[in-house]
Structures are given as C-alpha cells and as structure tokens.
C-alpha atoms as a PDB file:
ATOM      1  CA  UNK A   1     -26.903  -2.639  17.990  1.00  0.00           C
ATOM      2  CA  UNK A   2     -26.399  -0.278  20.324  1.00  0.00           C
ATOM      3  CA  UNK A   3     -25.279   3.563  19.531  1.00  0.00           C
ATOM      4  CA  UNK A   4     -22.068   3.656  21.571  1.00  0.00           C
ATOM      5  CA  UNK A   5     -20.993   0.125  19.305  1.00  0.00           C
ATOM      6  CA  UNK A   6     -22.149   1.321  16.104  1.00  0.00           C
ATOM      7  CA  UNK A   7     -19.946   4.734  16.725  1.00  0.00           C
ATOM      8  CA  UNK A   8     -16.948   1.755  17.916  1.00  0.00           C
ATOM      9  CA  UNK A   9     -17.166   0.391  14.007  1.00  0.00           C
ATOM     10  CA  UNK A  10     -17.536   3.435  11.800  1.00  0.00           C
ATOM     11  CA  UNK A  11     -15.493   6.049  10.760  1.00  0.00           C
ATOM     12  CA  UNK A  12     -16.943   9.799  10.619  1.00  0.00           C
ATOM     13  CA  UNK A  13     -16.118  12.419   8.466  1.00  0.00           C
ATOM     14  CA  UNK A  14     -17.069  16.144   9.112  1.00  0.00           C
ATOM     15  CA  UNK A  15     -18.982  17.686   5.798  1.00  0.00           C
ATOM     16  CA  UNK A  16     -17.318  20.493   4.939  1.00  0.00           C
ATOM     17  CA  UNK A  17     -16.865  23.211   1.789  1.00  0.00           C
ATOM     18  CA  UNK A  18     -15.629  21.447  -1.263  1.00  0.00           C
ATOM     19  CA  UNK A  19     -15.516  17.847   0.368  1.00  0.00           C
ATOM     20  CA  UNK A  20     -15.376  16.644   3.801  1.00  0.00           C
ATOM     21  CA  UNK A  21     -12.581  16.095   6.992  1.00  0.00           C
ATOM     22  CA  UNK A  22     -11.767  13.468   8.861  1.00  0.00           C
ATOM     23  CA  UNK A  23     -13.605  13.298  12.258  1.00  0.00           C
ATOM     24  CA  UNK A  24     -13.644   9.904  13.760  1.00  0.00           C
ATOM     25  CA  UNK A  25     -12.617  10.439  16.857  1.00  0.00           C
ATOM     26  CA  UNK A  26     -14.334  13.649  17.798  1.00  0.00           C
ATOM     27  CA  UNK A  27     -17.866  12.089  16.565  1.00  0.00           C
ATOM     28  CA  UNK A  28     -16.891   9.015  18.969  1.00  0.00           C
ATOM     29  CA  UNK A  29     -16.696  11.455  21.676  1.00  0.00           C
ATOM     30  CA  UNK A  30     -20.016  12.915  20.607  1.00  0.00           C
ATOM     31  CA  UNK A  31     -22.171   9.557  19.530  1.00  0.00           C
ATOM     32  CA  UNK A  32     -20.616   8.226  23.303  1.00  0.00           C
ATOM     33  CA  UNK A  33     -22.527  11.317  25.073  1.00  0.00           C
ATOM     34  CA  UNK A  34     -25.992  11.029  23.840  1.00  0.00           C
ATOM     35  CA  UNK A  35     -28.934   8.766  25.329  1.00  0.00           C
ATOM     36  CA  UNK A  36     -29.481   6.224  22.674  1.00  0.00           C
ATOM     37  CA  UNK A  37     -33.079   7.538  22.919  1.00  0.00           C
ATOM     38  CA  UNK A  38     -31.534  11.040  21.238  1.00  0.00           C
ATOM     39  CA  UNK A  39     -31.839   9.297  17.966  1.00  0.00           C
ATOM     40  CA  UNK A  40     -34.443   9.483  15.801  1.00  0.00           C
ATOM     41  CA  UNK A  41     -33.269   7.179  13.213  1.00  0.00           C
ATOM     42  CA  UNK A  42     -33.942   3.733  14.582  1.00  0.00           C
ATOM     43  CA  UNK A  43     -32.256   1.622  11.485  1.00  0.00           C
ATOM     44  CA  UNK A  44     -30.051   2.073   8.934  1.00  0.00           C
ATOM     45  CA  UNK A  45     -31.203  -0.228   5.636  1.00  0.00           C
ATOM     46  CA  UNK A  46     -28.841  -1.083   2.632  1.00  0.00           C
ATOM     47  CA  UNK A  47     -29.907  -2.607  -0.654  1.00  0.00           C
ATOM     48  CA  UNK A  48     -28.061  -5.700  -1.641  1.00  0.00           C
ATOM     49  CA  UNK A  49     -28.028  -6.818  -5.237  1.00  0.00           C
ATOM     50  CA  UNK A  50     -26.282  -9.769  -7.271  1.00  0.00           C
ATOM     51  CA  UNK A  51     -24.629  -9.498 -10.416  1.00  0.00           C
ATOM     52  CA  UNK A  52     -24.171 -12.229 -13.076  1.00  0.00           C
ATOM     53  CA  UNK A  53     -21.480 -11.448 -15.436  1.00  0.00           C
ATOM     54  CA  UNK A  54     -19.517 -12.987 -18.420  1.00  0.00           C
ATOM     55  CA  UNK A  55     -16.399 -12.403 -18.982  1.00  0.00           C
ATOM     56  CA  UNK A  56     -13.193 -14.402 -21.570  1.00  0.00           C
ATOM     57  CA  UNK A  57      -9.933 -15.422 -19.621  1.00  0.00           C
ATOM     58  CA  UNK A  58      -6.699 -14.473 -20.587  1.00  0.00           C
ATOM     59  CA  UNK A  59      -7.015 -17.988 -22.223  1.00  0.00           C
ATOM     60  CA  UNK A  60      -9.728 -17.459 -24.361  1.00  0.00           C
ATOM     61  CA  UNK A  61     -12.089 -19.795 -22.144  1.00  0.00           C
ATOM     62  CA  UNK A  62     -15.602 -18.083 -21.368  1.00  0.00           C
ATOM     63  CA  UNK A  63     -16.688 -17.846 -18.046  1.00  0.00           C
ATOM     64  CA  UNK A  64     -19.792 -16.637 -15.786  1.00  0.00           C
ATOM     65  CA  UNK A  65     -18.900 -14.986 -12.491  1.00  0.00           C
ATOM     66  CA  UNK A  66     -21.438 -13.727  -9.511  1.00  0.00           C
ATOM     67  CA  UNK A  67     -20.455 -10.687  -7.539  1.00  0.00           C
ATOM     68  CA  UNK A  68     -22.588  -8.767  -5.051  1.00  0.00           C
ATOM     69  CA  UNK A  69     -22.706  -5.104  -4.249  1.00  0.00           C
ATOM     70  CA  UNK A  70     -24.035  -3.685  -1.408  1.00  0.00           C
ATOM     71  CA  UNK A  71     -25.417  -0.033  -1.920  1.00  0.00           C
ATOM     72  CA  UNK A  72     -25.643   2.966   0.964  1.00  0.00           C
ATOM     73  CA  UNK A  73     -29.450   4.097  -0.632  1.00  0.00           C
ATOM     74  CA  UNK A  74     -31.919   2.685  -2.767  1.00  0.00           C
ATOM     75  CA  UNK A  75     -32.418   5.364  -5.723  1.00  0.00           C
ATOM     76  CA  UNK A  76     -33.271   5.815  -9.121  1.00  0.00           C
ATOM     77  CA  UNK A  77     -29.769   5.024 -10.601  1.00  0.00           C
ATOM     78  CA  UNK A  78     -28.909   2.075  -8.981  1.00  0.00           C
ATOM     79  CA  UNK A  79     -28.183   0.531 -12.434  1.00  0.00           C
ATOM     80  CA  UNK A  80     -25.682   2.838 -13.315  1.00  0.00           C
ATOM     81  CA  UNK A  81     -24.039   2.668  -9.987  1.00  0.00           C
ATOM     82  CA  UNK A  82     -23.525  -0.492 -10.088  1.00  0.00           C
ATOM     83  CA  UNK A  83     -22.307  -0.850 -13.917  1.00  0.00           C
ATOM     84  CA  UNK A  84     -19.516   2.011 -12.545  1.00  0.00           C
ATOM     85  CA  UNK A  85     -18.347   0.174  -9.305  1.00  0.00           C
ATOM     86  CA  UNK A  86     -18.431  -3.078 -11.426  1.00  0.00           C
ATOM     87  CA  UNK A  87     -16.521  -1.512 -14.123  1.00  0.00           C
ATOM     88  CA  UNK A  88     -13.866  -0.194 -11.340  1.00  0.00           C
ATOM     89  CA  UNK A  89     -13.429  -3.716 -10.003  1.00  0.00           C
ATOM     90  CA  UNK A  90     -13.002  -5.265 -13.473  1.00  0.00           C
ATOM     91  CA  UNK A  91     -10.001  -2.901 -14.173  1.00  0.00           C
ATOM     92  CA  UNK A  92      -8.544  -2.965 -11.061  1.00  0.00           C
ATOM     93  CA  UNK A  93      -8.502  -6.730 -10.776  1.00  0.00           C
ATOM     94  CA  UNK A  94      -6.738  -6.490 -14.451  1.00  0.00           C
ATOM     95  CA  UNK A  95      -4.234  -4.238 -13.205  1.00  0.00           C
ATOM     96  CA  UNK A  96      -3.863  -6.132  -9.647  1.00  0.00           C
ATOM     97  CA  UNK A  97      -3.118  -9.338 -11.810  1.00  0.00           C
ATOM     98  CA  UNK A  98      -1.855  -8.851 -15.077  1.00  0.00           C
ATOM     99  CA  UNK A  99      -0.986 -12.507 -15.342  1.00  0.00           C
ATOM    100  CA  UNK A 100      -4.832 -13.436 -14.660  1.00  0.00           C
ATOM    101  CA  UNK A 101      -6.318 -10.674 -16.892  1.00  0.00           C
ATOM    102  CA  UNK A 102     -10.365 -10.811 -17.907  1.00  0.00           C
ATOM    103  CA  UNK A 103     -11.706  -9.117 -21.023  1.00  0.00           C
ATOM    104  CA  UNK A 104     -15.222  -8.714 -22.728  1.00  0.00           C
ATOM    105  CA  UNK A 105     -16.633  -8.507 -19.464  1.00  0.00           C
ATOM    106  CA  UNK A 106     -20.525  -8.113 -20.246  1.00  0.00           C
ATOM    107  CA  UNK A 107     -23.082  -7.378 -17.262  1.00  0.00           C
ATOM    108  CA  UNK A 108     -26.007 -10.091 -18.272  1.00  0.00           C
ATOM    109  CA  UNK A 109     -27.987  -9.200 -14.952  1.00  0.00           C
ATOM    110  CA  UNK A 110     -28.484  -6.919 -12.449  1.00  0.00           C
ATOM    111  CA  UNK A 111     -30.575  -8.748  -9.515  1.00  0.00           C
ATOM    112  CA  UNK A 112     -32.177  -7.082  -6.221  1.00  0.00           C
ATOM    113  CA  UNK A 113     -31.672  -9.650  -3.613  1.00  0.00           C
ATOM    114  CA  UNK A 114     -32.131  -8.352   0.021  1.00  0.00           C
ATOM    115  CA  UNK A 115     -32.062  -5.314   2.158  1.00  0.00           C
ATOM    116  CA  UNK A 116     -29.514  -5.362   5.017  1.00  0.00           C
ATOM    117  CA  UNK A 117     -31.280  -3.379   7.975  1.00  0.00           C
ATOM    118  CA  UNK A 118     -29.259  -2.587  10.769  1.00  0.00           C
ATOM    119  CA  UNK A 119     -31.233  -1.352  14.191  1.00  0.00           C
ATOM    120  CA  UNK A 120     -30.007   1.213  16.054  1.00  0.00           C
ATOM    121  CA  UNK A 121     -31.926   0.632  19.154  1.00  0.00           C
ATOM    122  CA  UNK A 122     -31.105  -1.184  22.342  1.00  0.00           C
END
C-alpha cells in the first residue's frame, strides 16, 4: 500500500502531555508531502489470535462461541489483554441486549493464529 493511501484510511492523533489531540488532517497534509522512500518502516505487522469461549444463555443452554482479536504489538501480556478486551465485549454485549444476556462466560483458549503484515512500500 502506498503511503499517501495508508494516510487516506487512518486517523492520527498528536501525542501530547497527559494524553494525546486529534490530528488527522494536519498528519494527511504531512504523510501527502514525503517521498514514500522517507520511510523507514516498510510494514506494519499485527498479531491475530482466536478465542474459544463458553458461555450459559439467558436460557440456561451452554454454548461455545469463537471470537478473534486483532492486537497493535506482540508483547509479553498479550494474555491479559485479551482476557480485558474480551471481558469489555462480554459486558457490553449484556448491556447492548439485555433480552439476549450471556453469563459464566469462561475463556477455555487463547490461540495465536496469524500475523496481519501490511507493506508500506510501493
């Protein structure tokens, strides 16, 4: 993928003190003025990883479920990050749909499947 496109489909945001600021359009501007050959970074590369859950309906019937996560960075914590965005899907789903509600969700495996590697270059 080209630079210029890449900069089309993101959305920047400036770091700043205590957080960071919206910048999409200035970093546009900027990412649309360099030579693609500016860039030392030639790919970008995100772990994917399924997870096989369990979970009860709101009808007492057990069920198994597959979801998959795509992470910004391999790391040492990927467990943990995953348990936590899992978690936040699980109780958000609840809350989305009352009416469908899941509980005794269990996490019975956490699976590396793929890396997603996007390239940068022309």
């Amino acid at each position: 993928m080209h630079i210029h496109k890449f900069s089309d489909m993101v959305t920047f945001d400036e770091i700043a003190i205590g957080g960071t600021l919206p910048a999409t359009e200035e970093y546009r501007r900027f990412f649309k003025n360099l030579h693609p050959r500016q860039i030392l970074t030639s790919r970008v590369t995100a772990p994917i990883y399924e997870v096989t859950y369990r979970y009860d309906t709101c009808r007492n019937n057990q069920r198994e479920g597959k979801k998959y996560v795509i992470l910004r960075s391999a790391h040492d914590d990927e467990e943990f990050e995953i348990d936590m965005l899992f978690r936040d899907w699980v109780e958000e789903e609840n809350r989305r749909r009352p009416y469908r509600k899941i509980s005794n969700v269990q996490i019975l495996e956490i699976r590396p499947r793929a890396y997603a590697t996007l390239s940068l270059m022309p």
